[in-house]
PDB file of N, CA and C in Angstrom:
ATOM      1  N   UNK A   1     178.440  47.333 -22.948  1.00  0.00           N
ATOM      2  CA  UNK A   1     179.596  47.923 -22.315  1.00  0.00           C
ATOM      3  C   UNK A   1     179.124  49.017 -21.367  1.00  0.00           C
ATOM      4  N   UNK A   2     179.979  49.309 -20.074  1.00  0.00           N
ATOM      5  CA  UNK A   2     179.401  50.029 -19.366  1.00  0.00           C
ATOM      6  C   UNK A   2     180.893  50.843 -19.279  1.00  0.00           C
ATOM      7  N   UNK A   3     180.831  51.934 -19.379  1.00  0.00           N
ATOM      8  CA  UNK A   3     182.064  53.250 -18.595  1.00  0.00           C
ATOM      9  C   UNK A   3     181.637  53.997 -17.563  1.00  0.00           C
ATOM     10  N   UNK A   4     182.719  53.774 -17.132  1.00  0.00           N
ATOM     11  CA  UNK A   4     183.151  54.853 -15.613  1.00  0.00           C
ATOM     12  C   UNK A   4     184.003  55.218 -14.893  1.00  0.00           C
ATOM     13  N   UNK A   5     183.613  56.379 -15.253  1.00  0.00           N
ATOM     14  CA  UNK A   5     184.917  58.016 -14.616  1.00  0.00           C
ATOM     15  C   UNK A   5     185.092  58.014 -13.383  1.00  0.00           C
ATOM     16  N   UNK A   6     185.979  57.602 -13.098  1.00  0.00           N
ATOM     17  CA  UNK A   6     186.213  57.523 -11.139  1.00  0.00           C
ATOM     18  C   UNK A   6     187.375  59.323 -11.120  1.00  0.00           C
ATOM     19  N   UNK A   7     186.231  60.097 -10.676  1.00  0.00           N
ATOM     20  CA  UNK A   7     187.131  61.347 -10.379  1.00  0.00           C
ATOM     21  C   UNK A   7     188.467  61.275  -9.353  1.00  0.00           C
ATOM     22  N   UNK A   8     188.313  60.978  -8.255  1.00  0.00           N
ATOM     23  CA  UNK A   8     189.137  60.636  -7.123  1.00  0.00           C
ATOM     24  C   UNK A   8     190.417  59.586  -7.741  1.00  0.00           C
ATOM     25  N   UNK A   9     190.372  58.648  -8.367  1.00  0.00           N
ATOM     26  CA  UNK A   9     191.960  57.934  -8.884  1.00  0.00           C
ATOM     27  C   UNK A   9     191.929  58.235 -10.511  1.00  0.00           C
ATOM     28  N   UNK A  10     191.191  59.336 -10.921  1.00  0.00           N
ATOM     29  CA  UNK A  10     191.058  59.744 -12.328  1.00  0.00           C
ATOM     30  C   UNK A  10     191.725  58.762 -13.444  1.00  0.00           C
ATOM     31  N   UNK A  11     190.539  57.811 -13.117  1.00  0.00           N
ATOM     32  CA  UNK A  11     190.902  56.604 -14.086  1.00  0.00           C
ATOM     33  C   UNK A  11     189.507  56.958 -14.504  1.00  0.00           C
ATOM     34  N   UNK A  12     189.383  55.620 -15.646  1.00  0.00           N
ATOM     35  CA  UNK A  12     188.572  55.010 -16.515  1.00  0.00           C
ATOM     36  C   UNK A  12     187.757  53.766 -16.639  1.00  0.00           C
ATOM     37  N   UNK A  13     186.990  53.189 -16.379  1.00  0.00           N
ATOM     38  CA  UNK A  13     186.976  51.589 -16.891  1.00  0.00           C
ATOM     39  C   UNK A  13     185.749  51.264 -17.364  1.00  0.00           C
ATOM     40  N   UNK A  14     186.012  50.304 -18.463  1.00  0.00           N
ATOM     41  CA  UNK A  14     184.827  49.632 -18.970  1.00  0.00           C
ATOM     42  C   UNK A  14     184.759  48.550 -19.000  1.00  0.00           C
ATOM     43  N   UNK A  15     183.665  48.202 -18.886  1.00  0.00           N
ATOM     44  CA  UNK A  15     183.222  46.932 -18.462  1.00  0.00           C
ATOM     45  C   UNK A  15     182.267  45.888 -19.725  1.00  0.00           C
ATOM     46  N   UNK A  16     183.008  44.864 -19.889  1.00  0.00           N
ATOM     47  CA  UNK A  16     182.395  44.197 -21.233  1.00  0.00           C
ATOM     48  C   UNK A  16     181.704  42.761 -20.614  1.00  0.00           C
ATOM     49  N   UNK A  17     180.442  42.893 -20.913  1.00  0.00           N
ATOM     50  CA  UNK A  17     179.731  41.451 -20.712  1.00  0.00           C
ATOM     51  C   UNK A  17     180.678  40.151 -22.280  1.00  0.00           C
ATOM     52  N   UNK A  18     180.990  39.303 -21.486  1.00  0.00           N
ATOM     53  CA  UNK A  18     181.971  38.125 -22.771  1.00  0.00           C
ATOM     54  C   UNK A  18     181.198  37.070 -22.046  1.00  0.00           C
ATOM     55  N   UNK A  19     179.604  36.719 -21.841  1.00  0.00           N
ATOM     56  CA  UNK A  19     179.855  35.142 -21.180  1.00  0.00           C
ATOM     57  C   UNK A  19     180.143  33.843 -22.211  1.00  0.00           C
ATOM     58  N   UNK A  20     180.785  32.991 -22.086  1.00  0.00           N
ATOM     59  CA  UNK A  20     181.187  31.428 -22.526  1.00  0.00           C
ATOM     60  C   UNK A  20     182.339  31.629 -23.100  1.00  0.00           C
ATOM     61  N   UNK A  21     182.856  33.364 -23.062  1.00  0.00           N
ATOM     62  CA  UNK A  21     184.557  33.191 -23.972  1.00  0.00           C
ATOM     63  C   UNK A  21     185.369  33.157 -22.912  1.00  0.00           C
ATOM     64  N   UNK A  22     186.197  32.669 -23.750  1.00  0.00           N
ATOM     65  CA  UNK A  22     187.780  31.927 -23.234  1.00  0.00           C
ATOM     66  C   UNK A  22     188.593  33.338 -23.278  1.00  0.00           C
ATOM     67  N   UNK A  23     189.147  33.447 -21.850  1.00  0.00           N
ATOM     68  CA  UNK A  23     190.206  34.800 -22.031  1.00  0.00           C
ATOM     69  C   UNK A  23     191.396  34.955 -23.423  1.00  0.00           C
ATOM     70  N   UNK A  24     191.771  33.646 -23.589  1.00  0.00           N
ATOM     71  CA  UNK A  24     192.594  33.617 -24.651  1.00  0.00           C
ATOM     72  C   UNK A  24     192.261  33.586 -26.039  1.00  0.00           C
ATOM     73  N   UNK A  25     190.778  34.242 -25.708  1.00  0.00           N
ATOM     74  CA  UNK A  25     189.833  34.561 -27.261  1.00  0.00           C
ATOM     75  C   UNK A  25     189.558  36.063 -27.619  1.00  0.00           C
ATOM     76  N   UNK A  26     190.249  36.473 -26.259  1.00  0.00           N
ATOM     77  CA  UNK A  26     189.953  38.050 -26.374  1.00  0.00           C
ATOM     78  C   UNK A  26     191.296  38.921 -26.643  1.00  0.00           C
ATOM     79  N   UNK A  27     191.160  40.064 -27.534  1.00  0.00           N
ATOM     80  CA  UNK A  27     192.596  40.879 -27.632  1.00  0.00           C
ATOM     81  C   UNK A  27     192.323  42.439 -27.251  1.00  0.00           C
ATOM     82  N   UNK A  28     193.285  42.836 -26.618  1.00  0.00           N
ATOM     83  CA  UNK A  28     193.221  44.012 -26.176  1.00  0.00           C
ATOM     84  C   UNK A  28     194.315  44.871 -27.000  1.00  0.00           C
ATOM     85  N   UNK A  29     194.002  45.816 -27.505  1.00  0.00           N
ATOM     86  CA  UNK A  29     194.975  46.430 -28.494  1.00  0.00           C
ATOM     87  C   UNK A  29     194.889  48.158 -28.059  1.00  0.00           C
ATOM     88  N   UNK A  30     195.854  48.861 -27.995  1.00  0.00           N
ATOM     89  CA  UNK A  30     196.463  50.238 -27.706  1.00  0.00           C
ATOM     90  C   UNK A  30     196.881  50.488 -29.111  1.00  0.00           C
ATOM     91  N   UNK A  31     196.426  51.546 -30.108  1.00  0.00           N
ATOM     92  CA  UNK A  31     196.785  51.799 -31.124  1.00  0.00           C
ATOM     93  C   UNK A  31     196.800  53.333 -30.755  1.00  0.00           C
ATOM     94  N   UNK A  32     197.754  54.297 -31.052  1.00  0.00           N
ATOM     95  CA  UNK A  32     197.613  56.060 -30.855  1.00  0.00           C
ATOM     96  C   UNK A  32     196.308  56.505 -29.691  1.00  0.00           C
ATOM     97  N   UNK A  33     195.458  56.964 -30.147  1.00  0.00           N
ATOM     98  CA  UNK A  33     194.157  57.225 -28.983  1.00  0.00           C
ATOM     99  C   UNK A  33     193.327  56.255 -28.948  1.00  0.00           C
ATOM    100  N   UNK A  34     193.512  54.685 -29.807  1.00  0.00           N
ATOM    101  CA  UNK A  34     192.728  54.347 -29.663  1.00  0.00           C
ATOM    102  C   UNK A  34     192.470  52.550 -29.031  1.00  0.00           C
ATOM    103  N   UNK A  35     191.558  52.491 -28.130  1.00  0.00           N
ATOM    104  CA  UNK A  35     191.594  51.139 -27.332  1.00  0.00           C
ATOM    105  C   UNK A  35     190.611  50.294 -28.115  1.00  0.00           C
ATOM    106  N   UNK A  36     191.376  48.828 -28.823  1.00  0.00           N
ATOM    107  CA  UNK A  36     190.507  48.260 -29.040  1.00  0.00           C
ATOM    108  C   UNK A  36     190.210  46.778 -28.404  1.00  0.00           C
ATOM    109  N   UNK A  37     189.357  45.929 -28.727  1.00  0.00           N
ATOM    110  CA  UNK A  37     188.862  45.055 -27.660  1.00  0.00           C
ATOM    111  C   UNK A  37     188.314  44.469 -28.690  1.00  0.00           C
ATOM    112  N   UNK A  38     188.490  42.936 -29.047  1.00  0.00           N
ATOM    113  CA  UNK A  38     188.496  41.997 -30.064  1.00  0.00           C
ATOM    114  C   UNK A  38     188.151  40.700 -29.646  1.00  0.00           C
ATOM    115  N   UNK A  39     187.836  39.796 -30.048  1.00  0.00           N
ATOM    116  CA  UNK A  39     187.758  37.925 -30.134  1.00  0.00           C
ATOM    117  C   UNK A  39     186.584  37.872 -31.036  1.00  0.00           C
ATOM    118  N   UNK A  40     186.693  36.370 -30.223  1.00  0.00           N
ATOM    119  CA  UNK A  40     185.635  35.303 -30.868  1.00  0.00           C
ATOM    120  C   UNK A  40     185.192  33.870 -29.852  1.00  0.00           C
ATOM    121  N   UNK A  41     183.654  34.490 -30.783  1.00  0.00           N
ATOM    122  CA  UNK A  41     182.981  33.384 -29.689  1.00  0.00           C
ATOM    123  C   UNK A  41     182.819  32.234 -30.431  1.00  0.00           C
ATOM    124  N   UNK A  42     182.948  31.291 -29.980  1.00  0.00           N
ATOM    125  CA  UNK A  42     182.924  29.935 -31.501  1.00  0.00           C
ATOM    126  C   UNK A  42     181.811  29.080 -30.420  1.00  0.00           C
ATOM    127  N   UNK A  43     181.306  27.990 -31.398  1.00  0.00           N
ATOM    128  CA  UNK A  43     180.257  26.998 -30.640  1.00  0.00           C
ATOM    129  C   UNK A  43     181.165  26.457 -30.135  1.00  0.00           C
ATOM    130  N   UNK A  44     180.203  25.579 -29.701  1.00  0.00           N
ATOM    131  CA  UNK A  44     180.648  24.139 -28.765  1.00  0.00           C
ATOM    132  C   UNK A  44     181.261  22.973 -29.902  1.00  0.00           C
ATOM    133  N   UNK A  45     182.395  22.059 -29.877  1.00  0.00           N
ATOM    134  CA  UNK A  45     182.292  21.359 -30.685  1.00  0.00           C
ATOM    135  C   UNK A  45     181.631  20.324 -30.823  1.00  0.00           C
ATOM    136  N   UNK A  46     180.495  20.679 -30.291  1.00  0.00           N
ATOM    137  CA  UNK A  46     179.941  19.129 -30.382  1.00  0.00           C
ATOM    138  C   UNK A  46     178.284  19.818 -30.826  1.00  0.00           C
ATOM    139  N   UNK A  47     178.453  21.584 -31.486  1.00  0.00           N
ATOM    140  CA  UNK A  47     177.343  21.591 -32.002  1.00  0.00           C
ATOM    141  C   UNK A  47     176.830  20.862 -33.175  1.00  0.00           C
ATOM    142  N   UNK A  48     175.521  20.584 -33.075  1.00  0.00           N
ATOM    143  CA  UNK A  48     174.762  19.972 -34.338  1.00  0.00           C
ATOM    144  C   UNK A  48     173.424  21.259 -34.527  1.00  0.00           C
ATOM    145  N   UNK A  49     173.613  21.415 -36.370  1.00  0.00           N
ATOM    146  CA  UNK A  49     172.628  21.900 -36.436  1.00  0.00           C
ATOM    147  C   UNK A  49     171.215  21.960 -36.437  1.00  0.00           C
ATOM    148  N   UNK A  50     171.311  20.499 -36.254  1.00  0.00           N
ATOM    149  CA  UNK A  50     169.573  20.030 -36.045  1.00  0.00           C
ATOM    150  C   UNK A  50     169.242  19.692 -34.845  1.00  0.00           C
ATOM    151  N   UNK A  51     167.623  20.134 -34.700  1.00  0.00           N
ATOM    152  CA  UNK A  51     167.142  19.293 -33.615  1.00  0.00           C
ATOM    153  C   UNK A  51     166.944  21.014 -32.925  1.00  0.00           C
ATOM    154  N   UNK A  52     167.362  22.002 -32.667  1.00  0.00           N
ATOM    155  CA  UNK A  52     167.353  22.993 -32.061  1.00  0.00           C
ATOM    156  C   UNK A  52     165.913  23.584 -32.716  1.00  0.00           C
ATOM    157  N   UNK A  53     165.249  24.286 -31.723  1.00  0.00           N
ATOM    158  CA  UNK A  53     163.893  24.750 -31.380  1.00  0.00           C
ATOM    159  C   UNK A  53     163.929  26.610 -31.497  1.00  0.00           C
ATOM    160  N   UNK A  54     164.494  26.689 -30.467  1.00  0.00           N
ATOM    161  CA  UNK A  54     165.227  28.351 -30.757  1.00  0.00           C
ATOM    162  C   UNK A  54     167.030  28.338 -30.389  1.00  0.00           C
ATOM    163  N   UNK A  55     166.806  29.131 -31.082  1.00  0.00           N
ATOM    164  CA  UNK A  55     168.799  29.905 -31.103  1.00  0.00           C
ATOM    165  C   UNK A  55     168.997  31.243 -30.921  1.00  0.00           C
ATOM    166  N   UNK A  56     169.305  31.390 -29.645  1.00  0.00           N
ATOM    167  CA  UNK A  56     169.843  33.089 -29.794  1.00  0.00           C
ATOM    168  C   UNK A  56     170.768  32.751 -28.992  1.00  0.00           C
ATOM    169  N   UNK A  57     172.082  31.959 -29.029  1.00  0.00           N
ATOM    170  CA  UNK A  57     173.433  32.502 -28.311  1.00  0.00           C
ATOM    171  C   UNK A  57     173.930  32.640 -29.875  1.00  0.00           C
ATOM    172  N   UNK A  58     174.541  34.120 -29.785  1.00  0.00           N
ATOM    173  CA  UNK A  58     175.763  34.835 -31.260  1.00  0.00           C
ATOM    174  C   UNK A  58     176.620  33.824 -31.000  1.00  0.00           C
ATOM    175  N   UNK A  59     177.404  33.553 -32.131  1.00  0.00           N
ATOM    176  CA  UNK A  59     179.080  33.350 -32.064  1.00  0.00           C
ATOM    177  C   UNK A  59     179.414  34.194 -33.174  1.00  0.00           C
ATOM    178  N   UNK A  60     180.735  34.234 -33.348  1.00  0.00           N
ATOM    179  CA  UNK A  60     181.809  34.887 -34.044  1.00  0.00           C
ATOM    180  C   UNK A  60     182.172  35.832 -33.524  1.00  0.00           C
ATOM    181  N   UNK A  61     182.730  36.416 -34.450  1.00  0.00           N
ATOM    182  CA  UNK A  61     183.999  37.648 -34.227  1.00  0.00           C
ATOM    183  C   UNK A  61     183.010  39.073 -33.777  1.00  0.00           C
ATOM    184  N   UNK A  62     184.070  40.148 -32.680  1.00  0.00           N
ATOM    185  CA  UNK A  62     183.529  40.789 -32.052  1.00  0.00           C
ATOM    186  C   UNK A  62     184.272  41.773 -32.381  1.00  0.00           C
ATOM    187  N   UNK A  63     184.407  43.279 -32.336  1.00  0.00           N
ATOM    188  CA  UNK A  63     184.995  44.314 -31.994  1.00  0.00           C
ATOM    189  C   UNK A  63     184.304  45.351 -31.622  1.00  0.00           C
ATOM    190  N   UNK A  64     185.301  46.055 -30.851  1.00  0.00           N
ATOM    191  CA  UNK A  64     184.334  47.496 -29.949  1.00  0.00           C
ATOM    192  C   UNK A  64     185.902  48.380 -29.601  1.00  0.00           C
ATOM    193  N   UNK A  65     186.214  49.433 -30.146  1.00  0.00           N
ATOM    194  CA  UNK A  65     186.812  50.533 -30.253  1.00  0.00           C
ATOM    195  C   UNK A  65     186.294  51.512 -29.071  1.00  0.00           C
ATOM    196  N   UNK A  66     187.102  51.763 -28.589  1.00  0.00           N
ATOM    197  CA  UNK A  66     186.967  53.688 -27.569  1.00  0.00           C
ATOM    198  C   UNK A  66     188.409  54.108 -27.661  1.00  0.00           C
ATOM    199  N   UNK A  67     187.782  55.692 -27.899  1.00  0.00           N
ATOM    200  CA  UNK A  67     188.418  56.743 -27.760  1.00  0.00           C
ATOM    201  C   UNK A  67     189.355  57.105 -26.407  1.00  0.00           C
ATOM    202  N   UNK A  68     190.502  57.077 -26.248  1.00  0.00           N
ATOM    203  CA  UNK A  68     191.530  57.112 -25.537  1.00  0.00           C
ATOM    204  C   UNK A  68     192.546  58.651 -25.153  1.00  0.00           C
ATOM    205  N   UNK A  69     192.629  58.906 -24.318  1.00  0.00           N
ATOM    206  CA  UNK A  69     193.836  60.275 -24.405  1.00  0.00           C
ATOM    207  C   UNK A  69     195.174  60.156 -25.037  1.00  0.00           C
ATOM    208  N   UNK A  70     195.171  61.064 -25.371  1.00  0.00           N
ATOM    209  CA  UNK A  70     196.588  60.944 -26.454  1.00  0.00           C
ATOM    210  C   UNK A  70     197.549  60.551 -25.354  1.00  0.00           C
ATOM    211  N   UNK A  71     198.762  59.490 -25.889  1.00  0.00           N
ATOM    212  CA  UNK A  71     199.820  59.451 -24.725  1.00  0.00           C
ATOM    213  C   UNK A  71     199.489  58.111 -23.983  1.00  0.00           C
ATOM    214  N   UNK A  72     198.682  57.232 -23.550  1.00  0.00           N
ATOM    215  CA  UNK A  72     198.190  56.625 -23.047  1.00  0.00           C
ATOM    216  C   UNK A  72     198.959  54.993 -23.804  1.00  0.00           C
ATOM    217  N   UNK A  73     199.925  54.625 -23.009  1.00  0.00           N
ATOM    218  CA  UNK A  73     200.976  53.164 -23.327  1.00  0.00           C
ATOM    219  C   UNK A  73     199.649  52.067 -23.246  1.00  0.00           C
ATOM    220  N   UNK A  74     200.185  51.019 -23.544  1.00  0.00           N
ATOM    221  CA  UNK A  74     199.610  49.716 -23.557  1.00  0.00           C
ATOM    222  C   UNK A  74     200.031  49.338 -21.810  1.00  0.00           C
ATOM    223  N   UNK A  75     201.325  49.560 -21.468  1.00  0.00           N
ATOM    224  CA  UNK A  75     201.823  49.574 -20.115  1.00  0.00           C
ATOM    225  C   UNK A  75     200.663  49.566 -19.003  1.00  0.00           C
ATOM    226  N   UNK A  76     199.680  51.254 -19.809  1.00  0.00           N
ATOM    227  CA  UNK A  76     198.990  52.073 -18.905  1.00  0.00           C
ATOM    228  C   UNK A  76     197.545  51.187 -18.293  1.00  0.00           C
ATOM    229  N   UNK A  77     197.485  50.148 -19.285  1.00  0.00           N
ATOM    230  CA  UNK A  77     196.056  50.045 -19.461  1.00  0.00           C
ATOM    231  C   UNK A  77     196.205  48.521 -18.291  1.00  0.00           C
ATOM    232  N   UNK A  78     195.330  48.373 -17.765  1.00  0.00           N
ATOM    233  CA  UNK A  78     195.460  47.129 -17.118  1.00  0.00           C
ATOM    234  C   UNK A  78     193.753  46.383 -17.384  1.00  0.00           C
ATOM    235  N   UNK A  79     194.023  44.993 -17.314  1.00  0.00           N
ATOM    236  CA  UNK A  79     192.285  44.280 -17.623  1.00  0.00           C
ATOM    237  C   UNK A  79     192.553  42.804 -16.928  1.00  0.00           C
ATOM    238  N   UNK A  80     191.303  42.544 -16.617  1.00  0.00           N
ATOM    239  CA  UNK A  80     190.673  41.227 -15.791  1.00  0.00           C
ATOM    240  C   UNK A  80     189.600  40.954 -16.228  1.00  0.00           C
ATOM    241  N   UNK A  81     189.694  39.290 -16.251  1.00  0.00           N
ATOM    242  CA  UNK A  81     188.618  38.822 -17.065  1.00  0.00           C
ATOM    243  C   UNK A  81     188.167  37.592 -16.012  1.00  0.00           C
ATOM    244  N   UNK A  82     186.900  38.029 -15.503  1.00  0.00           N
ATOM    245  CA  UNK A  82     186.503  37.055 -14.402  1.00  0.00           C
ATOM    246  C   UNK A  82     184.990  36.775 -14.882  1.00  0.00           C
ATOM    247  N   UNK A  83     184.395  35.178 -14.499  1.00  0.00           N
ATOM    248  CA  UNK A  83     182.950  35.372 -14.761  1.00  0.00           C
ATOM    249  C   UNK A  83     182.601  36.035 -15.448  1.00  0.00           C
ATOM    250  N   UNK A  84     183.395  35.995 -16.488  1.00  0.00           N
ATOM    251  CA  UNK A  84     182.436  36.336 -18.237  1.00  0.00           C
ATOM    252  C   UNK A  84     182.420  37.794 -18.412  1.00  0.00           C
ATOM    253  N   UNK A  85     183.254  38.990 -17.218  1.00  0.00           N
ATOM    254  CA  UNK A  85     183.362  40.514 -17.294  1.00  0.00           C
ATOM    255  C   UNK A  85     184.487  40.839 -17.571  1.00  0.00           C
ATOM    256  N   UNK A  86     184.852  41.344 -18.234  1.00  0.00           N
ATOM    257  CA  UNK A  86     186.320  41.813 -18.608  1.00  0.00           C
ATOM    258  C   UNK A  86     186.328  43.646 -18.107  1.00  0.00           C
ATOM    259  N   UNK A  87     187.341  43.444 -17.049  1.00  0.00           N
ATOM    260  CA  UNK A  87     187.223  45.320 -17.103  1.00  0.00           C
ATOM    261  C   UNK A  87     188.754  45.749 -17.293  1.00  0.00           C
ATOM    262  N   UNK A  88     188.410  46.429 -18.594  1.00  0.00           N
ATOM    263  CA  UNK A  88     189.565  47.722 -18.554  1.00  0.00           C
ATOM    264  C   UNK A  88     189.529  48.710 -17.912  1.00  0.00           C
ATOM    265  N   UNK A  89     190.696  49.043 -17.401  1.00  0.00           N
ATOM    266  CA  UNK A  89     191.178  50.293 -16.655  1.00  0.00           C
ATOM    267  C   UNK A  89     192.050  51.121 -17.356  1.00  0.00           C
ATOM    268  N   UNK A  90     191.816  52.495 -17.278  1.00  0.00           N
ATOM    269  CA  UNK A  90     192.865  53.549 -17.760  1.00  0.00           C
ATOM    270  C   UNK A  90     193.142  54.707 -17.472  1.00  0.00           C
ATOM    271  N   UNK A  91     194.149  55.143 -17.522  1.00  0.00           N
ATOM    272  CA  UNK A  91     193.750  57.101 -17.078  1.00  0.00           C
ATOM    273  C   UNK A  91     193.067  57.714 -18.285  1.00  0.00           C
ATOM    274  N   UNK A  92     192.133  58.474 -17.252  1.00  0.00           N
ATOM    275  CA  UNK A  92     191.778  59.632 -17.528  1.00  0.00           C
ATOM    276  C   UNK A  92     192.183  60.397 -18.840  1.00  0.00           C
ATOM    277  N   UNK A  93     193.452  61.099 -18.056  1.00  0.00           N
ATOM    278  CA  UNK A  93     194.213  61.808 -19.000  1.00  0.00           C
ATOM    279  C   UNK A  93     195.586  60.928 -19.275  1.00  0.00           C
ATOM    280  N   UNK A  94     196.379  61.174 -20.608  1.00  0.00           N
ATOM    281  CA  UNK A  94     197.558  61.106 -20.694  1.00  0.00           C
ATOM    282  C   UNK A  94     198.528  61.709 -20.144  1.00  0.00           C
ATOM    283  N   UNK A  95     199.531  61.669 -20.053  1.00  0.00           N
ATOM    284  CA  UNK A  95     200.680  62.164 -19.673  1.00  0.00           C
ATOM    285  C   UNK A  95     200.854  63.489 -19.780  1.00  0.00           C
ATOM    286  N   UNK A  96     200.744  63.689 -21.161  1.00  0.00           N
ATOM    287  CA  UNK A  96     201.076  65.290 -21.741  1.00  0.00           C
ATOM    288  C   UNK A  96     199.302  66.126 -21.617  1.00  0.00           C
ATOM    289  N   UNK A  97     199.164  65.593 -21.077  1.00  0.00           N
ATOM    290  CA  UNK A  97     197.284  66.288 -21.014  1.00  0.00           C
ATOM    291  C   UNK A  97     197.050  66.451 -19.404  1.00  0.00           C
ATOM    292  N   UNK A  98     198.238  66.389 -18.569  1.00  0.00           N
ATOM    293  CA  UNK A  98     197.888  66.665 -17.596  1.00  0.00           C
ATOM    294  C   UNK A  98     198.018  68.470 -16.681  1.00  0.00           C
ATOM    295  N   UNK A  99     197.775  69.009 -16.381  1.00  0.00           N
ATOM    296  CA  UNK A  99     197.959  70.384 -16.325  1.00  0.00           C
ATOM    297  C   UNK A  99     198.967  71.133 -15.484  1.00  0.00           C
ATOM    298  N   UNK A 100     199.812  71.827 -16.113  1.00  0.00           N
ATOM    299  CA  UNK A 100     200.748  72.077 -15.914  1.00  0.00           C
ATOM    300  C   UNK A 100     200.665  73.435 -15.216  1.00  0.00           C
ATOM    301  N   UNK A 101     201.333  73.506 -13.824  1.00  0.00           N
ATOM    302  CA  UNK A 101     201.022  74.971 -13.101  1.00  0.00           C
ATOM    303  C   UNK A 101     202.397  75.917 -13.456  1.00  0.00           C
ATOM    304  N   UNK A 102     201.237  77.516 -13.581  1.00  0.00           N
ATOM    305  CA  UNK A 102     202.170  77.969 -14.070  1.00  0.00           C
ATOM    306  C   UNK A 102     202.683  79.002 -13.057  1.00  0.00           C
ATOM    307  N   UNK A 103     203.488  79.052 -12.403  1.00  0.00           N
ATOM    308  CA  UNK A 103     204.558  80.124 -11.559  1.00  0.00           C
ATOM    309  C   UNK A 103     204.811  81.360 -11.904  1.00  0.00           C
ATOM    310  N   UNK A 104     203.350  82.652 -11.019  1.00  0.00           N
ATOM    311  CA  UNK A 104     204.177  83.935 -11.008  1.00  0.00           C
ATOM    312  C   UNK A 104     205.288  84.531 -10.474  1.00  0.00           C
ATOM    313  N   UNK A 105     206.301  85.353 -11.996  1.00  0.00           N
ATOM    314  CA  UNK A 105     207.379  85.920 -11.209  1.00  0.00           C
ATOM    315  C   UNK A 105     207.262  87.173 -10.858  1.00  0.00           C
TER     316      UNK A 105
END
């Protein structure tokens, strides 16, 4: 996973390597502060376990959690899943975490 703070549109995004999954294998979940990011990678159905020399593509189930600003909707969050990268986007700050100017009388 890669993050990055874009100061100028004070967003967020991370970036998840998923190659051979199916977008509709992945879940994106907004819980209080926290963003989570879920699936599963399953074989091919037409794996056989024999006959293979080396194996290093993983399958199964995945999760990866980050820390989020309080306030921050499911609305807020937007993601694209192209060529095997999925990037979330988010603000920065929440709503109520943004700074409030204060007026001398």
């Amino acid at each position: 996973m890669d993050l990055h703070e874009n100061a100028e549109t004070k967003t967020v995004t991370a970036t998840f390597e998923l190659p051979g999954i199916k977008q509709q294998d992945v879940n994106i979940e907004v819980h209080g502060n926290r963003l989570t990011i879920s699936g599963e990678s399953k074989r091919s159905e037409n794996y056989d376990k024999g006959g293979y020399a080396v194996q290093e593509r993983l399958c199964g189930k995945f999760s990866r959690t980050l820390q989020i600003p309080q306030g921050i909707k499911a609305e807020d969050v937007h993601a694209k899943m192209e060529d095997g990268l999925l990037t979330v986007c988010f603000p920065k700050a929440g709503p109520d975490q943004q700074p409030q100017r204060v007026l001398i009388a």
